[in-house]
C-alpha atoms as a PDB file:
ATOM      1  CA  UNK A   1     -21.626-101.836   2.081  1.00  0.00           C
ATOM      2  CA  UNK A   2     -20.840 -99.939   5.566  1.00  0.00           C
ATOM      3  CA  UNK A   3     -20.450 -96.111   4.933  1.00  0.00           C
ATOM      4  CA  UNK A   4     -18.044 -95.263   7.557  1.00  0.00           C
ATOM      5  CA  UNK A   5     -17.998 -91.617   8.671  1.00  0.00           C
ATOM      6  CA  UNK A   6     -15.276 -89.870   8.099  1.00  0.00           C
ATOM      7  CA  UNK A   7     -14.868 -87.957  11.717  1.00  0.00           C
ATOM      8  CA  UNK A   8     -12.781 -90.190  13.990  1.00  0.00           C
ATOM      9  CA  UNK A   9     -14.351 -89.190  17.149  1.00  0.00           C
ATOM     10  CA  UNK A  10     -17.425 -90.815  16.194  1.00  0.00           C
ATOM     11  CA  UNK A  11     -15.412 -94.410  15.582  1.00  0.00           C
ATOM     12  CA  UNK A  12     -15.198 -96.732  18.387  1.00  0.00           C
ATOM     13  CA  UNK A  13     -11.006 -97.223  19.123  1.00  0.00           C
ATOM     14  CA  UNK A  14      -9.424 -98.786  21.996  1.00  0.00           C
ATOM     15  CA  UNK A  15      -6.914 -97.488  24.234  1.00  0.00           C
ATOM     16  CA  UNK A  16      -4.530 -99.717  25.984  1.00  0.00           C
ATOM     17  CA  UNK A  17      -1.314 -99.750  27.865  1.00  0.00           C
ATOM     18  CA  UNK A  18       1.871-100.879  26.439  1.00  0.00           C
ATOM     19  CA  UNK A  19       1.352-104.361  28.193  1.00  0.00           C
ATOM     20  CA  UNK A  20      -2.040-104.605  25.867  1.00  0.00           C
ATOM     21  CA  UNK A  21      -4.408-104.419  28.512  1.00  0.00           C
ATOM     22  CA  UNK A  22      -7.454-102.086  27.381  1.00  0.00           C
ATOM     23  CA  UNK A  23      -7.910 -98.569  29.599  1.00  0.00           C
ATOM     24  CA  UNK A  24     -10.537 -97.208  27.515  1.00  0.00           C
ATOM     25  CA  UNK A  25     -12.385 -96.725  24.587  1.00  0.00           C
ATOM     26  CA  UNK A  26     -13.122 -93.514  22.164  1.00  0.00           C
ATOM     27  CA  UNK A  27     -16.878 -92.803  21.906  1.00  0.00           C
ATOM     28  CA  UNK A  28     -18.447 -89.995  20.327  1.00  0.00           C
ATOM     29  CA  UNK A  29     -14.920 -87.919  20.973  1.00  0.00           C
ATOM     30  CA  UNK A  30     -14.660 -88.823  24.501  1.00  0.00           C
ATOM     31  CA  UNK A  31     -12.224 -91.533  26.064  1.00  0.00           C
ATOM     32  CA  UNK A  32     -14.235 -93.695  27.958  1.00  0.00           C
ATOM     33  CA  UNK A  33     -12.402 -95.142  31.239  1.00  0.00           C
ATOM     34  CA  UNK A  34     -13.827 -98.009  33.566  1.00  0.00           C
ATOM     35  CA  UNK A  35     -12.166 -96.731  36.881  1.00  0.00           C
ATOM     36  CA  UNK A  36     -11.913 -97.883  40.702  1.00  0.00           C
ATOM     37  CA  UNK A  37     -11.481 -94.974  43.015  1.00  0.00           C
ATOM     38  CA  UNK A  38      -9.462 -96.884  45.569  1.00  0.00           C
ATOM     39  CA  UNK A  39      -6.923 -98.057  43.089  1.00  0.00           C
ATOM     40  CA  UNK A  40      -6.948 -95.412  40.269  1.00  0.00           C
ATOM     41  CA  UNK A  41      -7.436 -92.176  42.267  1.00  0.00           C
ATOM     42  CA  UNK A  42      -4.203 -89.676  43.287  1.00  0.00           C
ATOM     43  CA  UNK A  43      -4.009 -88.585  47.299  1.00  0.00           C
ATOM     44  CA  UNK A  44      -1.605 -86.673  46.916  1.00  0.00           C
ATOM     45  CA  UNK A  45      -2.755 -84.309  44.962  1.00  0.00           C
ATOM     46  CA  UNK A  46      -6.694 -85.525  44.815  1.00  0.00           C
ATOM     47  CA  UNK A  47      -7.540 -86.068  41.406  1.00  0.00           C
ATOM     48  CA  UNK A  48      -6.998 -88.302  38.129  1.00  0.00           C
ATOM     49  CA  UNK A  49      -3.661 -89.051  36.177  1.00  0.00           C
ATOM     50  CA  UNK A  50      -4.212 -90.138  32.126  1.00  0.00           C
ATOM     51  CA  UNK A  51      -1.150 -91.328  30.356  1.00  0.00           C
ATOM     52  CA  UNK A  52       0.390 -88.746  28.690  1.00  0.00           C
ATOM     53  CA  UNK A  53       0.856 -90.571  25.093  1.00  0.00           C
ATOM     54  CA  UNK A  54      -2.889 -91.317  25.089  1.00  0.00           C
ATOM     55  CA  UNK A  55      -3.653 -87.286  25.842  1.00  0.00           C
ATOM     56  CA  UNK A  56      -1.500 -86.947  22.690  1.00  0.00           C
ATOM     57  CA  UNK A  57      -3.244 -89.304  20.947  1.00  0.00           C
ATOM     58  CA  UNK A  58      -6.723 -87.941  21.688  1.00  0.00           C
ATOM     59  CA  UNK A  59      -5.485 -84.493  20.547  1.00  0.00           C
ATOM     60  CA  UNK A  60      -4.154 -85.583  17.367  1.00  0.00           C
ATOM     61  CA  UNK A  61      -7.812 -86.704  16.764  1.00  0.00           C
ATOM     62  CA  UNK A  62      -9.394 -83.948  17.844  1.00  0.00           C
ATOM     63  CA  UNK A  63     -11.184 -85.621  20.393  1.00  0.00           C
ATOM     64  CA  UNK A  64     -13.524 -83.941  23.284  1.00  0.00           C
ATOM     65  CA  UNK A  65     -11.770 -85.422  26.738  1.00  0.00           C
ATOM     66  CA  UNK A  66     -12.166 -88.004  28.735  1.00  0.00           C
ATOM     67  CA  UNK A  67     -14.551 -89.450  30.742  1.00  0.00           C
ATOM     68  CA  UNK A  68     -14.121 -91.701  34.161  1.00  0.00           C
ATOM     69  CA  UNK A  69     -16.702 -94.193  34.639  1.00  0.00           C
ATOM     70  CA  UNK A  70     -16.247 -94.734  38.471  1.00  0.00           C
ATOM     71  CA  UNK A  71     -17.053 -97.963  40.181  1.00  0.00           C
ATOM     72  CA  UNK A  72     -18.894 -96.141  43.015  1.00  0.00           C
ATOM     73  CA  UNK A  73     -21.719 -95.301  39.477  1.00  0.00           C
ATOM     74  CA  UNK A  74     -20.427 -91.954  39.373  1.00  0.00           C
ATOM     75  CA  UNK A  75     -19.361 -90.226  36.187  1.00  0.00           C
ATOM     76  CA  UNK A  76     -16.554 -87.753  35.658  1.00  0.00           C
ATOM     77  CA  UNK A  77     -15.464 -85.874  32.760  1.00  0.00           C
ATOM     78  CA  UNK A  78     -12.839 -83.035  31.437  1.00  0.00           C
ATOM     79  CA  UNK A  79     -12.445 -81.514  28.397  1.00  0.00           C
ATOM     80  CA  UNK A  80      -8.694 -81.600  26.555  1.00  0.00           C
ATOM     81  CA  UNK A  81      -9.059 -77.957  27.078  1.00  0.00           C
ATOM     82  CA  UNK A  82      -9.472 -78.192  30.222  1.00  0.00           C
ATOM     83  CA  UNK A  83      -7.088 -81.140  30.972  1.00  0.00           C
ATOM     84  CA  UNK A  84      -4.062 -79.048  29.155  1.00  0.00           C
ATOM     85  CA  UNK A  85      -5.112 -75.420  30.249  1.00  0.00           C
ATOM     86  CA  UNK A  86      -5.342 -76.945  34.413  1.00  0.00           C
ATOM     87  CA  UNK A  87      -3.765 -80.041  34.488  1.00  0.00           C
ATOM     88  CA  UNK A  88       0.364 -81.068  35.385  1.00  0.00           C
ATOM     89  CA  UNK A  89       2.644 -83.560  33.797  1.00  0.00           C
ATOM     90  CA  UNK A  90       4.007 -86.228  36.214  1.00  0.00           C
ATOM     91  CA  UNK A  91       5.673 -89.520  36.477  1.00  0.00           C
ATOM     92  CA  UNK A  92       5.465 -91.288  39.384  1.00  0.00           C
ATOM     93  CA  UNK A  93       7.004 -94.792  38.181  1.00  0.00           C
ATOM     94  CA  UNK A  94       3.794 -95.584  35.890  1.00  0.00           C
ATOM     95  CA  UNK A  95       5.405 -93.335  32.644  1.00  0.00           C
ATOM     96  CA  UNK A  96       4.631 -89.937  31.576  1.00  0.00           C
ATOM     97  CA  UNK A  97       0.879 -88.648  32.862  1.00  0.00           C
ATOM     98  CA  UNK A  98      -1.097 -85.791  32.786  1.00  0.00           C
ATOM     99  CA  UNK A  99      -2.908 -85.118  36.216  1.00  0.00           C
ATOM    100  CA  UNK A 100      -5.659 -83.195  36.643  1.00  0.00           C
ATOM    101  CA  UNK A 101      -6.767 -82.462  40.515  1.00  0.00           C
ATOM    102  CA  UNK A 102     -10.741 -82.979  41.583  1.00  0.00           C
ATOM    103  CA  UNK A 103     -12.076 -79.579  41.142  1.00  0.00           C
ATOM    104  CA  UNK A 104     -11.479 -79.535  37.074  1.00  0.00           C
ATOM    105  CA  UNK A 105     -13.472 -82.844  36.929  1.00  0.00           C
ATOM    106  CA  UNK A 106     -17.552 -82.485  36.181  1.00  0.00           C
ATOM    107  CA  UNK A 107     -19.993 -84.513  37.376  1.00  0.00           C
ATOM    108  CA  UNK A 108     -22.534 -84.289  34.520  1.00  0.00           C
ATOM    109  CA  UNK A 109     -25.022 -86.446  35.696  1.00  0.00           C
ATOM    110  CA  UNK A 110     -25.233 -84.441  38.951  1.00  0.00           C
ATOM    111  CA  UNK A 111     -25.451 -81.038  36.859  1.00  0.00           C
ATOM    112  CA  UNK A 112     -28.370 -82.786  34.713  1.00  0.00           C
ATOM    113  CA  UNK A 113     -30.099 -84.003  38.004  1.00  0.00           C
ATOM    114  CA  UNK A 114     -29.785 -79.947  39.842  1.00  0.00           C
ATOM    115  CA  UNK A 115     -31.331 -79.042  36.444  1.00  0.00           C
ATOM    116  CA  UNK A 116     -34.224 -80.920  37.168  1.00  0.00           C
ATOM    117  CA  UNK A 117     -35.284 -79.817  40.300  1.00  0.00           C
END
């Protein structure tokens, strides 16, 4: 028998839009997001837009934030803290969102690599 554990930010759950396609998955509290940059990223303003029910979602479970993977190799994260205390609700013809402009995004593996030098 599987014990499961009973914090759901350590369970593996998909997030997907309401056509079923899959935009991420949960892992260890964060929401995991395969990204391109040259179709996914706002101009105008720079940053990152996240559906707005799956921000509710992710609160409800107490969940960490969310993390872009970036096709480019790079990775980008912000807390739900973060995303709530900095971010802006918009809906550009894609339903509700919650944007969040470049400079409240971290680049962990770059602050791990500075670290090191």
């Amino acid at each position: 028998m599987m014990s499961q554990n009973p914090n759901p930010n350590h369970q593996s759950q998909t997030f997907r839009k309401d056509n079923g396609s899959v935009v991420g998955v949960l892992r260890d509290g964060w929401l995991e997001k395969p990204v391109n940059p040259a179709i996914h990223k706002l101009h105008s303003p720079s940053g990152w837009a996240t559906d707005k029910g799956h921000v509710d979602r992710l609160v409800q479970m107490g969940a960490k934030g969310i993390r872009l993977r970036l096709t480019t190799g790079v990775m980008l994260q912000a807390t739900l803290k973060d995303l709530i205390a900095h971010g802006f609700k918009m809906n550009r013809g894609h339903g509700d969102q919650w944007v969040l402009v470049d400079q409240h995004w971290d680049e962990p593996r770059k602050a791990q690599q500075l670290k090191m030098l």
